[in-house]
C-alpha atoms as a PDB file:
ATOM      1  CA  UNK A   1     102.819 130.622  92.338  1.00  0.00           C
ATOM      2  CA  UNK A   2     103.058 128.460  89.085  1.00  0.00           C
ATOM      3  CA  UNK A   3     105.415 129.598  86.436  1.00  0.00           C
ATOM      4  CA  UNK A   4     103.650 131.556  83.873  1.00  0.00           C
ATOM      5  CA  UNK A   5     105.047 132.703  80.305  1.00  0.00           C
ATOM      6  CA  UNK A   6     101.990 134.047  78.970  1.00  0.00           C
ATOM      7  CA  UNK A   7      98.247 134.651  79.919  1.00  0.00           C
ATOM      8  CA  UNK A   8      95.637 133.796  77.558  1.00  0.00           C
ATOM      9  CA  UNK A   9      91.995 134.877  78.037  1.00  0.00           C
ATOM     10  CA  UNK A  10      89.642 134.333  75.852  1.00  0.00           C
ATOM     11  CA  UNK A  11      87.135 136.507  74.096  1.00  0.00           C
ATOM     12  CA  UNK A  12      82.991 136.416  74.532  1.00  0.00           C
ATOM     13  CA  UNK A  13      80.625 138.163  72.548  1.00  0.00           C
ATOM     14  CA  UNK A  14      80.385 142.000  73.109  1.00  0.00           C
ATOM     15  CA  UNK A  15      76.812 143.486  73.467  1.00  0.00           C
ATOM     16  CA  UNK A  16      75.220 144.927  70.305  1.00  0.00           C
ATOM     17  CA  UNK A  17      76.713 148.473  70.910  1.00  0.00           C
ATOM     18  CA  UNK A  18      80.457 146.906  70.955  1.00  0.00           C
ATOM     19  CA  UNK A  19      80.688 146.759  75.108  1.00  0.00           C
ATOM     20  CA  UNK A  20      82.258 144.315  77.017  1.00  0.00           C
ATOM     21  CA  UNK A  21      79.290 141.580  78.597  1.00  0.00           C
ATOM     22  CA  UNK A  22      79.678 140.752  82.210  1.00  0.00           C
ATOM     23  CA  UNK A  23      81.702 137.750  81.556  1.00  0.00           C
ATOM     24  CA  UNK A  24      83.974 139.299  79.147  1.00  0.00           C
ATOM     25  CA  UNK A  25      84.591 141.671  82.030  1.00  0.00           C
ATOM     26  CA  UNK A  26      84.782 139.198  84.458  1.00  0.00           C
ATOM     27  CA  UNK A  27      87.729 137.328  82.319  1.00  0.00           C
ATOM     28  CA  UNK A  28      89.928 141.179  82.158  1.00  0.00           C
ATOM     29  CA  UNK A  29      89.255 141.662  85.859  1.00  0.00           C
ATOM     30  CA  UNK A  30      91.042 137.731  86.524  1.00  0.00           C
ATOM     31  CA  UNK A  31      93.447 138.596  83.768  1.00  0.00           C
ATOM     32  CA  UNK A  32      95.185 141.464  85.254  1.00  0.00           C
ATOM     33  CA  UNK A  33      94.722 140.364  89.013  1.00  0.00           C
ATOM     34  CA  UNK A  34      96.786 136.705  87.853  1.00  0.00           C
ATOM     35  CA  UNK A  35      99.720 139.134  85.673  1.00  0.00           C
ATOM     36  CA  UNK A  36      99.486 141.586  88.816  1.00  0.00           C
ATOM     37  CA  UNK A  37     100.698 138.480  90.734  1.00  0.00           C
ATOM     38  CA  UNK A  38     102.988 136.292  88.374  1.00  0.00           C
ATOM     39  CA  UNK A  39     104.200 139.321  86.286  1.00  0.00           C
ATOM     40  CA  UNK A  40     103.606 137.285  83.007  1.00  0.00           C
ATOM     41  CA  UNK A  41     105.775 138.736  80.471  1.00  0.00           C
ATOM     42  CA  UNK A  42     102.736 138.697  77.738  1.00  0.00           C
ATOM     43  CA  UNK A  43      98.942 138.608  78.063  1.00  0.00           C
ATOM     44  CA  UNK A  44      96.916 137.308  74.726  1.00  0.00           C
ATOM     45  CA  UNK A  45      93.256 138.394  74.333  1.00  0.00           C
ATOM     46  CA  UNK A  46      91.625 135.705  72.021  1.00  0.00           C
ATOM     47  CA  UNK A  47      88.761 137.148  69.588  1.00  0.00           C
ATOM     48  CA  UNK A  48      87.770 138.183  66.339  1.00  0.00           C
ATOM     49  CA  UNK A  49      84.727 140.026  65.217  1.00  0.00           C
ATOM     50  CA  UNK A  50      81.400 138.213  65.679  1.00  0.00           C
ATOM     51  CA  UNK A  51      78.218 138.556  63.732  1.00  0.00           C
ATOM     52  CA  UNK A  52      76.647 142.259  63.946  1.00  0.00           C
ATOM     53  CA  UNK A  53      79.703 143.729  65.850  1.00  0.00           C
ATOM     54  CA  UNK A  54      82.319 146.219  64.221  1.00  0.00           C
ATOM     55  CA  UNK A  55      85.329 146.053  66.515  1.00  0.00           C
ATOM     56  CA  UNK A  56      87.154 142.581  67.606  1.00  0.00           C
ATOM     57  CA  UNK A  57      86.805 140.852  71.211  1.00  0.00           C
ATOM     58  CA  UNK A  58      90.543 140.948  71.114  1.00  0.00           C
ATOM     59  CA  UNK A  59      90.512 144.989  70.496  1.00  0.00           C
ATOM     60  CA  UNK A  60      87.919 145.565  73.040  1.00  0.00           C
ATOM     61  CA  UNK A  61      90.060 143.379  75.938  1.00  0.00           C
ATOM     62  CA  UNK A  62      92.967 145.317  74.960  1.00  0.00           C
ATOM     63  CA  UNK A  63      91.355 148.728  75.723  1.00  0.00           C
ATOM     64  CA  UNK A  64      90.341 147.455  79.404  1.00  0.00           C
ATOM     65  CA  UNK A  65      93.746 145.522  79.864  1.00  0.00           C
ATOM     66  CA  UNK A  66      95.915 149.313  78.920  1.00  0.00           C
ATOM     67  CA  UNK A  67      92.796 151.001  81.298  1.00  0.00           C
ATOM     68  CA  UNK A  68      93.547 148.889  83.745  1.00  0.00           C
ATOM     69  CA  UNK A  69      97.693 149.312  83.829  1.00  0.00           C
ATOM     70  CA  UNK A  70      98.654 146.540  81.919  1.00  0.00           C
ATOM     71  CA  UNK A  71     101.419 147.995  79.754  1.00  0.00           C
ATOM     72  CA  UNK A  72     100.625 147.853  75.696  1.00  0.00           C
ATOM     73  CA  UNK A  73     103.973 146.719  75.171  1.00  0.00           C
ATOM     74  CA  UNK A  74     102.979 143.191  76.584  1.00  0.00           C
ATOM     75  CA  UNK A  75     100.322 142.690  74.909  1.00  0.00           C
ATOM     76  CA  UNK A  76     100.181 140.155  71.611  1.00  0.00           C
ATOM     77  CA  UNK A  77      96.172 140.131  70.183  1.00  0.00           C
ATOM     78  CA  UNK A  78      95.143 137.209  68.430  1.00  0.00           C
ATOM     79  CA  UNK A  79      91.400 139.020  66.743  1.00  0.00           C
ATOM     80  CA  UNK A  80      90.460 136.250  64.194  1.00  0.00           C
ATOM     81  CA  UNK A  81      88.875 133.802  66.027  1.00  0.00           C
ATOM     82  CA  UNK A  82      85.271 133.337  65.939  1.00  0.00           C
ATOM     83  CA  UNK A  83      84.999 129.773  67.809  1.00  0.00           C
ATOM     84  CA  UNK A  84      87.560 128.222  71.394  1.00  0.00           C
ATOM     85  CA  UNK A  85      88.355 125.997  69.051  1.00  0.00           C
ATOM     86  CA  UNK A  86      90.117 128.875  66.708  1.00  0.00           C
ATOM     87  CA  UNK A  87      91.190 131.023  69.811  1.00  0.00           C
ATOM     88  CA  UNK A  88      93.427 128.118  70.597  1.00  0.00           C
ATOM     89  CA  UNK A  89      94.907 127.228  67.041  1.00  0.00           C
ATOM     90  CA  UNK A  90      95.938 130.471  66.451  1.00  0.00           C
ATOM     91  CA  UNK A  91      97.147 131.151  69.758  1.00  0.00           C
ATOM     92  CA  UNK A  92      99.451 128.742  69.050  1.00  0.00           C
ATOM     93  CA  UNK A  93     101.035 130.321  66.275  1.00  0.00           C
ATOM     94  CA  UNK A  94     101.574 133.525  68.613  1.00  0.00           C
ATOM     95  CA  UNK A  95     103.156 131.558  71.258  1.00  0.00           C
ATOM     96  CA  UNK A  96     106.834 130.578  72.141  1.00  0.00           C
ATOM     97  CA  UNK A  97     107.198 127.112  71.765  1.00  0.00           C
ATOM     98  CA  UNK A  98     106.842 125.562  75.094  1.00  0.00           C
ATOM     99  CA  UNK A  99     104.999 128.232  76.807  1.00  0.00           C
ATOM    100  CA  UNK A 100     103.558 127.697  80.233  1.00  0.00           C
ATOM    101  CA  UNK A 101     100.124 129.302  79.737  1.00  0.00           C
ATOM    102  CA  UNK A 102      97.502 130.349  82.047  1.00  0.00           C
ATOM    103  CA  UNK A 103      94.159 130.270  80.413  1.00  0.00           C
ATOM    104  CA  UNK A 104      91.234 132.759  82.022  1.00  0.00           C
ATOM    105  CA  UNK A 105      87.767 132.247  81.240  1.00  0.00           C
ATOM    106  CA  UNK A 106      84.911 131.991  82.919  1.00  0.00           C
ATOM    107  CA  UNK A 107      84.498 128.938  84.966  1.00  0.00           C
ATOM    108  CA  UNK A 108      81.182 127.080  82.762  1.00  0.00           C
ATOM    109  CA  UNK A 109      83.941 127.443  80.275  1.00  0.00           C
ATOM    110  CA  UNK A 110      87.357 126.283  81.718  1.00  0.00           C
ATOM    111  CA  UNK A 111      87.046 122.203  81.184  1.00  0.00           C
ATOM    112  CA  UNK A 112      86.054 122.593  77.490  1.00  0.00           C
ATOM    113  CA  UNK A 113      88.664 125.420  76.993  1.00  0.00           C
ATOM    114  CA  UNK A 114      91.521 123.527  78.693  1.00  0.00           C
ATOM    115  CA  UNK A 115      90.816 119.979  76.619  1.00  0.00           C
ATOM    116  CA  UNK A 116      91.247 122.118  73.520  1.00  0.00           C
ATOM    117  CA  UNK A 117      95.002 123.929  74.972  1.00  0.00           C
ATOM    118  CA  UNK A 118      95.927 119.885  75.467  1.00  0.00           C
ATOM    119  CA  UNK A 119      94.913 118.752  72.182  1.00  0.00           C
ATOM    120  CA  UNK A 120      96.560 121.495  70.325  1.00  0.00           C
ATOM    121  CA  UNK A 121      99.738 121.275  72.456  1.00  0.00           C
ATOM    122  CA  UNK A 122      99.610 124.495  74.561  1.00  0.00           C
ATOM    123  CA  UNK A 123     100.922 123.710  78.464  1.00  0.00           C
ATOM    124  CA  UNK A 124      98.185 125.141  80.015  1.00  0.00           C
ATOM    125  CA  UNK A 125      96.743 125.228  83.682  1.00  0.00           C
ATOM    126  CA  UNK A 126      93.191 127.236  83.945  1.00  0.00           C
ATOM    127  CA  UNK A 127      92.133 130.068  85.912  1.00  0.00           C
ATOM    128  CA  UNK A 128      88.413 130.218  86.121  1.00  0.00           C
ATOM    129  CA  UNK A 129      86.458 133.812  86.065  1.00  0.00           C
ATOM    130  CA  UNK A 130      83.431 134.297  88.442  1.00  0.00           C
ATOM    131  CA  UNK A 131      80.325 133.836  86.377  1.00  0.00           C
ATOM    132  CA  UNK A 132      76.758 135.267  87.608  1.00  0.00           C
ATOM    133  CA  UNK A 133      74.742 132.159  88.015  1.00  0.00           C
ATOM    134  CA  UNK A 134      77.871 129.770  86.963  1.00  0.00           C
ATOM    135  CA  UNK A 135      75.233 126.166  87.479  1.00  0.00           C
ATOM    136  CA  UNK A 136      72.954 127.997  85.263  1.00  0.00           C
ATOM    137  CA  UNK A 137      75.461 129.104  83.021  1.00  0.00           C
ATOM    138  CA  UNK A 138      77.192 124.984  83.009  1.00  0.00           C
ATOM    139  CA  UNK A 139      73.351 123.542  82.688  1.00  0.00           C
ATOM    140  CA  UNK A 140      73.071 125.727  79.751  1.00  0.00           C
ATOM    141  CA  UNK A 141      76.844 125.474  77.945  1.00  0.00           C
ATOM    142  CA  UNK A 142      76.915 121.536  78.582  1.00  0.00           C
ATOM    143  CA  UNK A 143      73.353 121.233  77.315  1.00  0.00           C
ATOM    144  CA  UNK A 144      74.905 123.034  73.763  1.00  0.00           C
ATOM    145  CA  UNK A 145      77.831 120.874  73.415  1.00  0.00           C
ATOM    146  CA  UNK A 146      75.585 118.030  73.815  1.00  0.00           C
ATOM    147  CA  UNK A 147      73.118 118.807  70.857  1.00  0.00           C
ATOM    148  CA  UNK A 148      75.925 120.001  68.537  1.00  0.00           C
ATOM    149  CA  UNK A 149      77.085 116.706  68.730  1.00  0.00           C
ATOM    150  CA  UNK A 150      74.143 115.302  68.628  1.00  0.00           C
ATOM    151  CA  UNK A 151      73.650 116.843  65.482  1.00  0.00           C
ATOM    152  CA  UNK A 152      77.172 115.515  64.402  1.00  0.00           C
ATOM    153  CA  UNK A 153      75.986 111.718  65.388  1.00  0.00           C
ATOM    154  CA  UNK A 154      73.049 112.063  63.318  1.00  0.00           C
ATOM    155  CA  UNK A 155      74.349 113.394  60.288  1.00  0.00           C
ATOM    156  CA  UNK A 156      77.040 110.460  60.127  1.00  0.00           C
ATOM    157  CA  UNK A 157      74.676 107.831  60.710  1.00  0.00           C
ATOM    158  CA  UNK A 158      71.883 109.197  58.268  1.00  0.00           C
ATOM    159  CA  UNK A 159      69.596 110.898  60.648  1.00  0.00           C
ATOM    160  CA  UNK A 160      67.635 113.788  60.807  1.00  0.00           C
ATOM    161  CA  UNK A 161      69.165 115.883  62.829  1.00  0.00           C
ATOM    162  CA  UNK A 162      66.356 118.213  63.690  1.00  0.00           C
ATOM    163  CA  UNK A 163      64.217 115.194  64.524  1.00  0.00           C
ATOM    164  CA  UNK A 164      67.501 114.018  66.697  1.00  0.00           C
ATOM    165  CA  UNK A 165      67.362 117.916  68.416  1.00  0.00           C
ATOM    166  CA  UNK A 166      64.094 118.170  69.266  1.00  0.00           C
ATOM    167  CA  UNK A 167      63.832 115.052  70.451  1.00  0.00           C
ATOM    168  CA  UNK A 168      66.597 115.664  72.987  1.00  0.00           C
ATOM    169  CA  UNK A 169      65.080 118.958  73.697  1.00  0.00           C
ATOM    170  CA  UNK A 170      61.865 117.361  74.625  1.00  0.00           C
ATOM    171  CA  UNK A 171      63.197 115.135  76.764  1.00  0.00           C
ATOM    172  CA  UNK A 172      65.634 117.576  78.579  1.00  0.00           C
ATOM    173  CA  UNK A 173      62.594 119.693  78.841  1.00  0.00           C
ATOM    174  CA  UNK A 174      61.111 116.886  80.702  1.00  0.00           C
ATOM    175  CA  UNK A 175      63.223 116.181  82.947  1.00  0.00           C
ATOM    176  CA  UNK A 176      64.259 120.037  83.883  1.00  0.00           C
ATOM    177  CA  UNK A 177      59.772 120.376  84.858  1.00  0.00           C
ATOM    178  CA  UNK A 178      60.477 117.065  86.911  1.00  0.00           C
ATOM    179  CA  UNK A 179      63.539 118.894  88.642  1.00  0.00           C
ATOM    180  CA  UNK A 180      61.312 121.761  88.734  1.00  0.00           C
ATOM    181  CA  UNK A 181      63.528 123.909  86.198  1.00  0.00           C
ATOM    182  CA  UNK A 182      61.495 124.602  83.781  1.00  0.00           C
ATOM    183  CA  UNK A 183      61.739 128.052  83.613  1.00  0.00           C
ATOM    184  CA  UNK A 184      65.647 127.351  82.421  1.00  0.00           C
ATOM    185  CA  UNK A 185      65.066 126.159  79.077  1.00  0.00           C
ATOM    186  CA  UNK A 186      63.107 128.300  76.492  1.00  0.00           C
ATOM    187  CA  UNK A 187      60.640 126.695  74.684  1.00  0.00           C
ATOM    188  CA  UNK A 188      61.326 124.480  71.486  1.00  0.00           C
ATOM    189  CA  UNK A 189      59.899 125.796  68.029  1.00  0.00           C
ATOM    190  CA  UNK A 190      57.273 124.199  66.211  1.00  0.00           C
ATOM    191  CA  UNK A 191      58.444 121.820  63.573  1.00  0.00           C
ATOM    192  CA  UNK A 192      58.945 124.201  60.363  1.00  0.00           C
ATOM    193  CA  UNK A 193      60.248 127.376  61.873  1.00  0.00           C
END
């Protein structure tokens, strides 16, 4: 078993009436299976309060970690973070310097999650969390990172970037009826809306 100083999991939005989604779940069931077998002496739930909840992902994980035996005492929240991107920064103000983290999240999730540990300097090794439908779930996450920047590229060079987005839309749209996926991508909105 790798050395582990702390295990990180990161946060996913909670349901409308403050609940845990499946993956959220998902990520405290892996959580406490990996400390129930390395005995990490801390566990760090990553996540603030997103748009239309009233109670952080961070507060919500720590409820299921206690419910599920992990001892409060262990436990370090980080509940600011609305973005990876800000669940790693400020985990890294929360950790001992040097740390041998394991990051949990769910497995359409991991590579993107891990590339930010490395470029913020946290020594991290993943631990993925079963996902229901995980292709579907990658198709659909990699397809997002790939129009944000998108968008980016065509702001710095001038562009329109809704022209830019719908474009690649139409064309991933394409390409999913030719693979016979259609029925994975939600239709585009009419220019305007």
């Amino acid at each position: 078993m790798e050395k582990t100083d702390a295990i990180l999991v990161l946060g996913h939005r909670l349901n409308p009436d403050n609940t845990p989604s499946d993956d959220l779940r998902s990520r405290i069931d892996t959580a406490v299976a990996l400390w129930k077998e390395t005995k990490a002496p801390l566990i760090m739930p990553c996540g603030g309060v997103t748009h239309g909840r009233s109670r952080s992902e961070a507060e919500v994980m720590r409820d299921m970690l206690i419910e599920r035996g992990v001892p409060a005492s262990i436990i370090r929240m980080e509940d600011r973070s609305r973005t990876t991107t800000e669940n790693i920064v400020n985990a890294v103000k929360l950790l001992e310097k040097d740390a041998r983290v394991a990051l949990v999240t769910s497995e359409y999730h991991l590579e993107h999650s891990l590339f930010e540990c490395e470029r913020f300097g946290i020594n991290a090794y993943g631990v993925p969390a079963p996902t229901q439908d995980p292709v579907r779930r990658e198709r659909g996450f990699e397809m997002s990172r790939q129009i944000m920047q998108m968008e980016k590229d065509a702001i710095a060079r001038g562009l329109d970037p809704e022209a830019c987005k719908r474009e690649f839309f139409m064309k991933m749209r394409e390409k999913a009826i030719a693979e016979g996926r259609a029925e994975e991508l939600p239709p585009f909105p009419p220019a305007g809306e």
